[in-house]
Protein backbone atom coordinates (compact mmCIF):
# COMPACT_ATOMS: atom_id res chain seq x y z
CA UNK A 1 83.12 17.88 94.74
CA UNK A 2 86.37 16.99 96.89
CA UNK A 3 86.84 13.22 97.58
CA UNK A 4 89.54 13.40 100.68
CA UNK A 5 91.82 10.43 100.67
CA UNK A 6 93.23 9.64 104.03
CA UNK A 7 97.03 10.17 104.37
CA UNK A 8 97.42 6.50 104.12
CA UNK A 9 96.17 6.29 101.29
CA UNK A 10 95.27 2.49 100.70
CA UNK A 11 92.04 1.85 98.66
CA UNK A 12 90.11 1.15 101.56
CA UNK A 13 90.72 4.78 103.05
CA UNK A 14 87.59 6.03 104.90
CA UNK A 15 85.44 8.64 102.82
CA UNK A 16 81.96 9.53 103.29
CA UNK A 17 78.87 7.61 101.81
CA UNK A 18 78.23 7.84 97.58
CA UNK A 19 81.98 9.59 97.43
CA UNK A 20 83.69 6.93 98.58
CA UNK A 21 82.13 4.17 96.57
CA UNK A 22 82.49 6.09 93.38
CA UNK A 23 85.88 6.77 94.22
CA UNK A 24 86.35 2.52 94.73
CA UNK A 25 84.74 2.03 92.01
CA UNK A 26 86.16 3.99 89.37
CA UNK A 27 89.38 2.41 91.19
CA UNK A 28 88.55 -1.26 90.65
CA UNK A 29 87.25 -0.72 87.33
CA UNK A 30 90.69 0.74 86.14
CA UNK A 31 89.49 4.47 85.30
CA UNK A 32 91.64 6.10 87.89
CA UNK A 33 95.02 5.02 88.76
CA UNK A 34 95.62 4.23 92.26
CA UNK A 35 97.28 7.62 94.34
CA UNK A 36 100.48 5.72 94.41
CA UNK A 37 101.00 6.01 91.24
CA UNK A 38 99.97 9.61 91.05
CA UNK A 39 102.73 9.80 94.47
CA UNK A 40 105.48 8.01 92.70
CA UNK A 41 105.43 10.61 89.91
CA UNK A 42 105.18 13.47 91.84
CA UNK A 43 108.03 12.82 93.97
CA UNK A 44 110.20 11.58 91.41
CA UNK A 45 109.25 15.20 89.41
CA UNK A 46 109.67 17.37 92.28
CA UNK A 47 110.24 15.72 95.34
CA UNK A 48 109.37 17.21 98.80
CA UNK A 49 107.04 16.14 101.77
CA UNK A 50 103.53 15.60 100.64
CA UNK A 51 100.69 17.95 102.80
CA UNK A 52 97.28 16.90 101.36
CA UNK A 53 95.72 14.75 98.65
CA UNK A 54 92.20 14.87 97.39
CA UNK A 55 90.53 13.32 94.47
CA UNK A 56 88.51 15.89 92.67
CA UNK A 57 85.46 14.08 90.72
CA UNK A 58 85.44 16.86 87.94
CA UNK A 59 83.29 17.50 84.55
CA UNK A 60 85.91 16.30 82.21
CA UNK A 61 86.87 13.42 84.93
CA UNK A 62 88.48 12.56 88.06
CA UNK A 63 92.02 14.87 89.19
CA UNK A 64 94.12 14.09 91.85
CA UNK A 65 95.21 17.24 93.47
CA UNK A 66 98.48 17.11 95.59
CA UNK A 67 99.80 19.34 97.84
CA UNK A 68 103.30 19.28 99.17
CA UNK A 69 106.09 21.27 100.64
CA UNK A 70 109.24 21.04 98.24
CA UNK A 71 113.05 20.78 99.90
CA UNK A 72 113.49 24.48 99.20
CA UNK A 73 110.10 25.68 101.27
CA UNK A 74 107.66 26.30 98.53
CA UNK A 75 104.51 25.33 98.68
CA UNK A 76 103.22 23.43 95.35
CA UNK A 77 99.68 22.20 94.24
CA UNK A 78 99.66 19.75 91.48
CA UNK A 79 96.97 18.21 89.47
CA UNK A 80 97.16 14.84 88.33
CA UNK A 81 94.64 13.20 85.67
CA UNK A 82 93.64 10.03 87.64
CA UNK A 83 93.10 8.24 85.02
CA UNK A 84 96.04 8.62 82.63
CA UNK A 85 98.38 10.17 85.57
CA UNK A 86 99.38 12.95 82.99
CA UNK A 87 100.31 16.19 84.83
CA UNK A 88 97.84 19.05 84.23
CA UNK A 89 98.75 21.97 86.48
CA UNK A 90 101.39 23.27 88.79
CA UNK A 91 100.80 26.01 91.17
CA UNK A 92 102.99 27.19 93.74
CA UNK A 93 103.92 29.82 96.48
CA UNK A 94 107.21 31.09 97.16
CA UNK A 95 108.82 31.69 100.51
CA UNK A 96 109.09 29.49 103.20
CA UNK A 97 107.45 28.06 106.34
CA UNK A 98 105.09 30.73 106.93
């Protein structure tokens, strides 16, 4: 199930009901990293505008899943382990603005 994180992306971002509390929870009691974090190391890896962020709450855990436009035009999705901020997948589209 998606957990959408407002673009804002503080920790008191508005989610719906039970999927937002887990999400603070987990949070507060140190099991995810906050999306900063997960930002930080994104940009630094491949830079580019960020599009969307959502926090996946998976079998094996929670995943942040970014997706951002790089400076060349392609499209990335990247997948973040919230709680040890190790990268797990890239995906990406070539082109452009389409």
């Amino acid at each position: 199930m998606a957990l959408l994180l407002a673009f804002c992306l503080s920790p008191g971002a508005a989610l719906a009901g039970d999927d937002h509390e887990r999400a603070l929870e987990a949070l507060r009691e140190g099991r995810i990293l906050p999306v900063e974090a997960i930002l930080d190391a994104a940009r630094k890896d491949f830079g580019g505008d960020v599009l969307d962020i959502e926090l996946e709450d998976e079998d094996e855990g929670f995943v942040y899943e970014i997706k951002l436009i790089a400076d060349d035009g392609r499209i990335m999705k990247l997948d973040y382990d919230a709680a040890t901020g190790q990268l797990l997948r890239v995906r990406q589209r070539h082109g452009g603005y389409h």
